[in-house]
Protein backbone atom coordinates (compact mmCIF):
# COMPACT_ATOMS: atom_id res chain seq x y z
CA UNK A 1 5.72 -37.71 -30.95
CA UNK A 2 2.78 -39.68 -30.14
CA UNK A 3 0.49 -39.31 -27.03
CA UNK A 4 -1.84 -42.60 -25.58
CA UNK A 5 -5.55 -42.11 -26.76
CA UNK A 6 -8.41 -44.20 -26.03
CA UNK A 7 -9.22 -46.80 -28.96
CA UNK A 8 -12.58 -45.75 -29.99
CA UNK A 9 -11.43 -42.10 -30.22
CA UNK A 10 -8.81 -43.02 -33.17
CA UNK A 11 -11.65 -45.66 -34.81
CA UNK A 12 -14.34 -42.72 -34.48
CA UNK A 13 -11.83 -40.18 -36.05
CA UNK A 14 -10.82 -42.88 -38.75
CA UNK A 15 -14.67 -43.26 -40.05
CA UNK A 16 -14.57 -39.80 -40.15
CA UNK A 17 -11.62 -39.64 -42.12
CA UNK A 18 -13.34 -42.05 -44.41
CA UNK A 19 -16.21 -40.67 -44.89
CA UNK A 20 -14.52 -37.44 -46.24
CA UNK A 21 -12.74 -39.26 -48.73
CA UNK A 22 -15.51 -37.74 -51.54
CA UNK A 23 -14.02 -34.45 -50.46
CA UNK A 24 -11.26 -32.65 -51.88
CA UNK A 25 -7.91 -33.30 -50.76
CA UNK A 26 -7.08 -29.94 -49.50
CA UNK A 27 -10.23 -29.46 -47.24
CA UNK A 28 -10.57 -33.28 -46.15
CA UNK A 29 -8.23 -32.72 -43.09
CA UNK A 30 -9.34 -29.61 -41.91
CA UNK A 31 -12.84 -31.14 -42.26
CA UNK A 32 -11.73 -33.69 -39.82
CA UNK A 33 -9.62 -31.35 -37.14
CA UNK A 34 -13.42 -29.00 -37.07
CA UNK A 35 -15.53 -32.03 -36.22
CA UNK A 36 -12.94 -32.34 -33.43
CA UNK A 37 -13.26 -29.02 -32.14
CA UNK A 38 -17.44 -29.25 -32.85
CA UNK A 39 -16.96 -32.82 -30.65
CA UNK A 40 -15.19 -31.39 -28.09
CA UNK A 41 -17.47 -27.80 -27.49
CA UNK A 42 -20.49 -30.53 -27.57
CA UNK A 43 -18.94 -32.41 -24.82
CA UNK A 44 -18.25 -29.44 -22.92
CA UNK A 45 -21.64 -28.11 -22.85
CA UNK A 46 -22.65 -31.18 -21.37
CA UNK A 47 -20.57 -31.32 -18.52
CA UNK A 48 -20.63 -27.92 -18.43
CA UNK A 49 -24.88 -28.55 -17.95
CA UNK A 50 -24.38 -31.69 -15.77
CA UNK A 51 -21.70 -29.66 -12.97
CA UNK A 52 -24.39 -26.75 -13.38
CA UNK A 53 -27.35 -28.93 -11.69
CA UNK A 54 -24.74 -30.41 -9.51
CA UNK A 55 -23.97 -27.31 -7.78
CA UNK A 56 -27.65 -26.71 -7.40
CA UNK A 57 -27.05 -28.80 -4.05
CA UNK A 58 -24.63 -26.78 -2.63
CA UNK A 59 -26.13 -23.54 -1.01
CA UNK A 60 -24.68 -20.35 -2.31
CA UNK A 61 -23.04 -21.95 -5.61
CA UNK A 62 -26.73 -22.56 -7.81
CA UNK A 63 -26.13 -18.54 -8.87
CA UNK A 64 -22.06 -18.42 -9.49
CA UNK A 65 -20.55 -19.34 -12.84
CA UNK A 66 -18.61 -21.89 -13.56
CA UNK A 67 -15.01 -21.25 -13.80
CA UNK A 68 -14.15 -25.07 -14.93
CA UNK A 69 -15.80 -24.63 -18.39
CA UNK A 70 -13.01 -22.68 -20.25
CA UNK A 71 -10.28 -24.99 -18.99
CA UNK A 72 -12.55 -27.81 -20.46
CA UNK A 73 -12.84 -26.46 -23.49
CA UNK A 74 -9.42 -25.74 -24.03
CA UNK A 75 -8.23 -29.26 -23.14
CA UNK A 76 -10.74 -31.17 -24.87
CA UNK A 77 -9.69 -29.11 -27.62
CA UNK A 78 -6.34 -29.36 -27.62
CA UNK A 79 -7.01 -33.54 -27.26
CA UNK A 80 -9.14 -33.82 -29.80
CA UNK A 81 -7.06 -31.26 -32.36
CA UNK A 82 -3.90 -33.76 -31.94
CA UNK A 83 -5.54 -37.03 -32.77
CA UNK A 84 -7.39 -35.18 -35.50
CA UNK A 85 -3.97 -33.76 -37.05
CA UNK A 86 -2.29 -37.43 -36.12
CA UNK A 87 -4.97 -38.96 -38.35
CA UNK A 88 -6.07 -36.77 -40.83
CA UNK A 89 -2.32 -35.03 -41.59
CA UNK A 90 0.78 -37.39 -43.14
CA UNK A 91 3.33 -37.19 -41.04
CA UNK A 92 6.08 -33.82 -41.82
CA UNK A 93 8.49 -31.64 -39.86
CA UNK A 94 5.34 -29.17 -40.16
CA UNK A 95 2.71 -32.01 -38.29
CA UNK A 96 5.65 -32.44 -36.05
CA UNK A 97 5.85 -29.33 -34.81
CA UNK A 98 2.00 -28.91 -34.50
CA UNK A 99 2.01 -31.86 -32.45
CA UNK A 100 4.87 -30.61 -29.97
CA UNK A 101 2.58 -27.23 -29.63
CA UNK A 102 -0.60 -29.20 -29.36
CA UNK A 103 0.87 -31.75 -26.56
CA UNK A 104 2.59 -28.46 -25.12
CA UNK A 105 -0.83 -26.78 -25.13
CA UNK A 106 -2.58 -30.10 -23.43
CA UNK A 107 -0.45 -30.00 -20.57
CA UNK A 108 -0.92 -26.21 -19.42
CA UNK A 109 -4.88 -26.68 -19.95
CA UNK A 110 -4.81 -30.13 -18.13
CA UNK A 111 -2.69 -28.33 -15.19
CA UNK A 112 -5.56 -25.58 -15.62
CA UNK A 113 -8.07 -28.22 -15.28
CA UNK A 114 -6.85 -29.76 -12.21
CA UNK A 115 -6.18 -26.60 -10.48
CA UNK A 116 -10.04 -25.17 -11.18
CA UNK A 117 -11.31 -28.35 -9.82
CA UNK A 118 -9.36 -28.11 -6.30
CA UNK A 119 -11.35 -24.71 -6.07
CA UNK A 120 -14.24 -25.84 -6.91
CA UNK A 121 -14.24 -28.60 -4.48
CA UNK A 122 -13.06 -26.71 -2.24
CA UNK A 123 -16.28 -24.07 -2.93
CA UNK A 124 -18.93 -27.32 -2.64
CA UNK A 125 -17.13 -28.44 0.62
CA UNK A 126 -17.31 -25.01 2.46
CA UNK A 127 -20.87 -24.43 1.42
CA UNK A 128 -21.79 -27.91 3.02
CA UNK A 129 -19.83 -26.41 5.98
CA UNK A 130 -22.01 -22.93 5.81
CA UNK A 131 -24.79 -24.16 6.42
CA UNK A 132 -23.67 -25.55 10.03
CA UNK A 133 -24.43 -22.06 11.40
CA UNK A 134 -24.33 -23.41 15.02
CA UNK A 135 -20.54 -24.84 14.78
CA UNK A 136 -18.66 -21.59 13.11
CA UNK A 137 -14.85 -23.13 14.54
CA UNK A 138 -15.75 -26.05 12.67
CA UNK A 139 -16.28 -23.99 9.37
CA UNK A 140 -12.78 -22.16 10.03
CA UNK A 141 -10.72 -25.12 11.16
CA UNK A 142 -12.26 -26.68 7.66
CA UNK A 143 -11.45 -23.47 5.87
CA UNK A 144 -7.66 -23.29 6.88
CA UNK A 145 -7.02 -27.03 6.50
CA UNK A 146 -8.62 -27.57 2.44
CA UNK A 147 -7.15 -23.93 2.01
CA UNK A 148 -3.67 -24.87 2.81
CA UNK A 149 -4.31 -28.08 0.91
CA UNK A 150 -5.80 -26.77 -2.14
CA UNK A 151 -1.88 -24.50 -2.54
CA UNK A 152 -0.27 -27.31 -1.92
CA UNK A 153 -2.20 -29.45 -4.46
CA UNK A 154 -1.62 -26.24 -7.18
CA UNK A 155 1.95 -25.87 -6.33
CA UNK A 156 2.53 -29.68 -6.93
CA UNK A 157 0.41 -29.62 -10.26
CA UNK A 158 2.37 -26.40 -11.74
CA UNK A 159 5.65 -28.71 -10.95
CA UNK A 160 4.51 -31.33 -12.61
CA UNK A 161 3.45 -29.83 -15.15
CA UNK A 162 6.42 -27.99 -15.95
CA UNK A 163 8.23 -30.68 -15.63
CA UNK A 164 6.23 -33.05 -18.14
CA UNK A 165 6.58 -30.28 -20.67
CA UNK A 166 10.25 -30.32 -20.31
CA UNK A 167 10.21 -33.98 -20.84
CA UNK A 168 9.12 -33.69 -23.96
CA UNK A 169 11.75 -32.26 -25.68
CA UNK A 170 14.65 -34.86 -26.06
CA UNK A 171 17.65 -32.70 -25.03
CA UNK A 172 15.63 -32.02 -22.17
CA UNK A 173 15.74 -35.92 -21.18
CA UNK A 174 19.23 -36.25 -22.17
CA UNK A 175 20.01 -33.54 -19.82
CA UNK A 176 18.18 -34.88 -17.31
CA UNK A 177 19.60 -38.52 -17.10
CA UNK A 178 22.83 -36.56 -16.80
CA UNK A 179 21.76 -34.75 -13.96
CA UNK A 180 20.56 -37.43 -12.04
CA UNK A 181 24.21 -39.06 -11.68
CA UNK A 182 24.65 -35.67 -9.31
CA UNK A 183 21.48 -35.56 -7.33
CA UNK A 184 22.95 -36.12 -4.12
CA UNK A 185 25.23 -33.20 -4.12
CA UNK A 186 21.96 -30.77 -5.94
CA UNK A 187 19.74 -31.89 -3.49
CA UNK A 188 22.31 -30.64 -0.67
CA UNK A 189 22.98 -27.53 -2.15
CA UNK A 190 19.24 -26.84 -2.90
CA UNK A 191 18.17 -28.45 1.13
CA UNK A 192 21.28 -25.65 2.14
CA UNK A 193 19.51 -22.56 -0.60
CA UNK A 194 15.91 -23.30 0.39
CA UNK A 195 15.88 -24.04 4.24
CA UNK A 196 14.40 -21.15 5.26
CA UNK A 197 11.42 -21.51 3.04
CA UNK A 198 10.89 -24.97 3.35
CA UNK A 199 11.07 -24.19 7.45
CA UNK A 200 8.46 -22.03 6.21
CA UNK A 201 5.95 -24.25 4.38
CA UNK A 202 6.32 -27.34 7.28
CA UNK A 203 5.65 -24.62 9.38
CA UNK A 204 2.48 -24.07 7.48
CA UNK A 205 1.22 -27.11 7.34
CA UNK A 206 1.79 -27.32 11.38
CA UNK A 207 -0.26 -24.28 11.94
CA UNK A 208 -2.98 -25.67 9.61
CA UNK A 209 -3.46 -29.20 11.27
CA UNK A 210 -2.16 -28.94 14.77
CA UNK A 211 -5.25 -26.45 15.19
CA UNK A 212 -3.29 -23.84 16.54
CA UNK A 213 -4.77 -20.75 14.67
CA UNK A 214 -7.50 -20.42 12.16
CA UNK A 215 -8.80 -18.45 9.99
CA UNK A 216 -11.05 -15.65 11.98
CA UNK A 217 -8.99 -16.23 15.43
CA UNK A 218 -8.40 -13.44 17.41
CA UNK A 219 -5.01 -13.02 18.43
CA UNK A 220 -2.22 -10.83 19.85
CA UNK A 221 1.18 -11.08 18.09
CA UNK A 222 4.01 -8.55 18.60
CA UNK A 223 1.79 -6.72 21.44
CA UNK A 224 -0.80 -5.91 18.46
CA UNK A 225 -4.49 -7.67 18.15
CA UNK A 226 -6.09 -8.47 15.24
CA UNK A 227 -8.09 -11.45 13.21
CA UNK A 228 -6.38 -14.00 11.46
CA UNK A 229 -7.02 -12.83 7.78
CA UNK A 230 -5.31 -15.53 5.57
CA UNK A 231 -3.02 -18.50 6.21
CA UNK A 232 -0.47 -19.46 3.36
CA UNK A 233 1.87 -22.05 2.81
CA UNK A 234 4.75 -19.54 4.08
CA UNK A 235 3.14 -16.72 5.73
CA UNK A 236 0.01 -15.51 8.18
CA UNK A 237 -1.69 -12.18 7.38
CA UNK A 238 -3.23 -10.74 10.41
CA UNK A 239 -5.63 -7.82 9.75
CA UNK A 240 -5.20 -5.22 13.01
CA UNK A 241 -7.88 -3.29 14.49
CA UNK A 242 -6.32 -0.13 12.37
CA UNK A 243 -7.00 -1.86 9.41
CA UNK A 244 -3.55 -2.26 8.83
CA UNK A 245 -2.31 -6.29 7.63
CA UNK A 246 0.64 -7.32 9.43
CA UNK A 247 2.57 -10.38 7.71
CA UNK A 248 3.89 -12.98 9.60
CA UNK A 249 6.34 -15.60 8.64
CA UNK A 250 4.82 -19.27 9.56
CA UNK A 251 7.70 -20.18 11.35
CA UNK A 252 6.71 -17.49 13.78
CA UNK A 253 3.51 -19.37 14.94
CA UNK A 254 5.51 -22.74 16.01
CA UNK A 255 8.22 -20.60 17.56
CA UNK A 256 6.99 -18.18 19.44
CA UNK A 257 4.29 -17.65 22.41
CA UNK A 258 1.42 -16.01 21.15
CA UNK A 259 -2.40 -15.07 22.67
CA UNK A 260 -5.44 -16.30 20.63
CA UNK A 261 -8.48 -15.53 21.81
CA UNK A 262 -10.25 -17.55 20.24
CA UNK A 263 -8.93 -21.14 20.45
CA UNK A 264 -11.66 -23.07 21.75
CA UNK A 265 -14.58 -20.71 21.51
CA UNK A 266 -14.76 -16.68 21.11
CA UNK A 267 -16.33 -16.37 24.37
CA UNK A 268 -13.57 -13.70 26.44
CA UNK A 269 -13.37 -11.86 29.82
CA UNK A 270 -12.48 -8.48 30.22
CA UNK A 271 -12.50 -5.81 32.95
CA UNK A 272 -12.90 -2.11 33.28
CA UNK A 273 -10.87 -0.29 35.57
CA UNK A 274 -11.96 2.84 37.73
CA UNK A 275 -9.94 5.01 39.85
CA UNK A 276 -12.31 6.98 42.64
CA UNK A 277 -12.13 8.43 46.01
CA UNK A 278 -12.78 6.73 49.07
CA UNK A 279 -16.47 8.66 49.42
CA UNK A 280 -17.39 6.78 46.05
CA UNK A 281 -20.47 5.39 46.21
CA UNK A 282 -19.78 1.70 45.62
CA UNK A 283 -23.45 0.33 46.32
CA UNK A 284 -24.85 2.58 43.53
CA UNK A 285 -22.49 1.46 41.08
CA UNK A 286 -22.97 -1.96 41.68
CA UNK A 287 -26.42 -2.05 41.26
CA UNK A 288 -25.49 0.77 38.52
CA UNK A 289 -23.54 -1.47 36.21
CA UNK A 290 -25.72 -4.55 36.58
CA UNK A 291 -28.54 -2.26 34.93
CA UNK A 292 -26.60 -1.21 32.59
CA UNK A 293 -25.23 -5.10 31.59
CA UNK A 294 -28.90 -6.14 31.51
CA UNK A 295 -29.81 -3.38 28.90
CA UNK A 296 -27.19 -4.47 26.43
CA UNK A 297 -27.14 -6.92 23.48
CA UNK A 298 -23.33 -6.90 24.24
CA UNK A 299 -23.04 -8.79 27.25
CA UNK A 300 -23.27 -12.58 26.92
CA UNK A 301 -25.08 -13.11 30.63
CA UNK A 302 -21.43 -14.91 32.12
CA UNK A 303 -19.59 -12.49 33.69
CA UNK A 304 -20.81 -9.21 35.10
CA UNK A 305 -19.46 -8.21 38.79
CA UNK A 306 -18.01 -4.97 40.38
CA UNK A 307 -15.07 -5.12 43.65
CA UNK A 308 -12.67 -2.66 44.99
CA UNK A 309 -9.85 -4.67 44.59
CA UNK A 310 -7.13 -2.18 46.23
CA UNK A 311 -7.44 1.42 48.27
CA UNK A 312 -4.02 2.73 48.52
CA UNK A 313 -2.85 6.04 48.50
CA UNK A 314 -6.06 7.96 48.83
CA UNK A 315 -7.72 6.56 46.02
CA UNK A 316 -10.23 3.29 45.24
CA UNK A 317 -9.84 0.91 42.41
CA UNK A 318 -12.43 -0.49 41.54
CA UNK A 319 -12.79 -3.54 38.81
CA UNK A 320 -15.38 -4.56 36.74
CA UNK A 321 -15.51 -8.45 35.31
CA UNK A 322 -17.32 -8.40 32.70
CA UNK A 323 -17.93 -11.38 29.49
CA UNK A 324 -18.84 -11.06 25.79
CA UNK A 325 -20.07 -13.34 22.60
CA UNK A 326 -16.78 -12.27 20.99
CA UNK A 327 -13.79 -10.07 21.24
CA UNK A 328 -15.51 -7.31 19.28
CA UNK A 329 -18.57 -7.66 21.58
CA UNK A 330 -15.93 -6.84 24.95
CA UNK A 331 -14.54 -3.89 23.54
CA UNK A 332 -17.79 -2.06 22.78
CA UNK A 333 -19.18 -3.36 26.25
CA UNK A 334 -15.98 -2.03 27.60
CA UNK A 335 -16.50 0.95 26.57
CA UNK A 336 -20.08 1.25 26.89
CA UNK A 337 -19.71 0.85 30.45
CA UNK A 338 -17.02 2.50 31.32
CA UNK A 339 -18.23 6.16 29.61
CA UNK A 340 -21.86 5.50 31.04
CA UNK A 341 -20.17 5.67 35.02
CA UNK A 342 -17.97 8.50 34.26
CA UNK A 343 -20.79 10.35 33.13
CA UNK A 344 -23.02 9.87 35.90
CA UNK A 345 -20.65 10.08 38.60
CA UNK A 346 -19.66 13.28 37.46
CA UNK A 347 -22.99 14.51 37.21
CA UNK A 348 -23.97 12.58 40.62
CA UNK A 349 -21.27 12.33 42.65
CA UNK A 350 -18.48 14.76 41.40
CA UNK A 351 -16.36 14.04 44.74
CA UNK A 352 -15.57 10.72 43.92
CA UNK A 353 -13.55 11.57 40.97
CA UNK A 354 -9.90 12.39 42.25
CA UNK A 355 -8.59 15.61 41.35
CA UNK A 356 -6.42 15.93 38.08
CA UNK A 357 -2.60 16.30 39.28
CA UNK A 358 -1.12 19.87 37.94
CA UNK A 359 2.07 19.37 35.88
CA UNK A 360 4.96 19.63 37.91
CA UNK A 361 2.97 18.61 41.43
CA UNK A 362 2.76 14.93 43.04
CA UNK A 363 -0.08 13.51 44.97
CA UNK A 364 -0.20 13.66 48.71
């Protein structure tokens, strides 16, 4: 079992090897598989202090550890253990079978590797994002698009990897050319076993580059509102104003109409409704509100205008436009608003409140 190494790593190790020949037999090849593991924790320091200055640049990531170093280690490790035992070691059932658990070993910790590096790409390329304060649907649309990508990229390397460890056991290959006569009738069976997931995952990857949702949107699904917590490559979590997470399938998204709040910008509309007699005084709460929107951080300076817009029945309704910054902004200037009249009209101006109907009685 033999693995492709470069040139000067087998020369290097061979000196080595030669240079131990004073030694006794017994310790010579252990000799040679610790200057491996000494080479490769020497290496990894240095990369290890070469990425550190390197995330220096990135805002936010100069303080943060470096998750990539163990995965290094272990790899360079397991490399530089099998061309130590290839060289140093004749060749037994016993070598043999360290070399199947060494290559074995090397695969996981490459998989590892390549899997901490998506993330911390993926860290680097959001903090250059961050510091954009004055474009934050930029940030989320680039958020929800290397996201997606980065689960993608991990599911495809845990495949692969699996797979190359499978290939190196012979049956394993055996079986497999065998299998491949049949692919056409697996690959309908597994198309016929798997087609709601993979409706799924497409799905995903819709929602993540057709810009329909991201990350932080506001939006009402299944009459409920909420912020779009996490995107997957199968599912939507949407945290609700209740705090509870309601999970969506993907396919849900491309399927079905939706409200987002948010899609271009998180500027949003919103009115407060009033129901008061026909004495009401509708000059003074004009003039009332527009005092009240100018003492507010809330209000955004857009919207802000009071109308009766019906009188039927006895009683007034009166509607107040008003505009917020964000979603979360309109609901605490709805609010504010709305208890601030109430209270002064029924300090003020009792008489324009209609009368509370008695169980059991209708209005004239």
């Amino acid at each position: 079992m033999q693995i492709l190494v470069p040139g000067t790593l087998d020369d290097a190790l061979n000196e080595v090897v030669e240079n131990t020949n004073a030694l006794p037999d017994p310790l010579r090849p252990w000799i040679v598989v610790a200057i491996g593991l000494l080479a490769a924790l020497l290496i990894t320091v240095v990369i290890a202090f070469v990425m550190a200055r390197f995330r220096r640049r990135f805002p936010g990531l100069e303080t943060t550890k470096n998750p990539g170093r163990s995965p290094m280690l272990l790899t360079l490790s397991f490399a530089f253990t099998k061309v130590s035992v290839s060289v140093a070691f004749e060749e037994t059932k016993w070598t043999e079978l360290w070399q199947f658990l060494l290559l074995l070993g090397l695969i996981a910790s490459i998989a590892w590797l390549l899997i901490v590096s998506m993330g911390l790409l993926e860290d680097m390329l959001l903090a250059k994002y961050r510091t954009d304060e004055g474009n934050p649907r930029r940030l989320a649309k680039i958020q929800t698009q290397v996201g997606l990508l980065r689960r993608v990229g991990s599911a495809l390397i845990v495949t692969l990897a699996v797979a190359g460890a499978l290939l190196t056991i012979p049956e394993v290959r055996a079986l497999g050319a065998g299998l491949l006569a049949s692919a056409g009738l697996i690959s309908v069976v597994a198309a016929l076993a798997v087609q709601s997931s993979l409706a799924n995952i497409f799905a995903g990857l819709q929602i993540a580059f057709t810009d329909a949702i991201r990350v932080n949107d506001t939006v009402v699904v299944e009459a409920e509102r909420g912020n779009i917590e996490e995107i997957t490559l199968t599912y939507v979590v949407v945290l609700l104003l209740d705090g509870r997470r309601m999970i969506i399938p993907s396919t849900y998204f491309t399927t079905t109409p939706f409200e987002n709040w948010s899609r271009r910008s998180t500027e949003i509309n919103g009115t407060v409704l009033l129901d008061l007699n026909w004495n009401a005084p509708i000059e003074h709460l004009r003039s009332r509100t527009e005092q009240l929107l100018a003492s507010t951080d809330l209000w955004d300076g857009r919207v802000g205008t009071l109308n009766v817009t019906d009188a039927v029945g006895g009683i007034v309704k009166v509607t107040i436009m008003l505009s917020s910054r964000n979603p979360g902004d309109l609901w605490e200037l709805r609010n504010f608003i709305r208890e601030h009249l109430i209270s002064e009209l029924r300090r003020d101006y009792p008489d324009a409140l209609p009368k509370p109907l008695m169980p059991g009685t209708a209005q004239a």
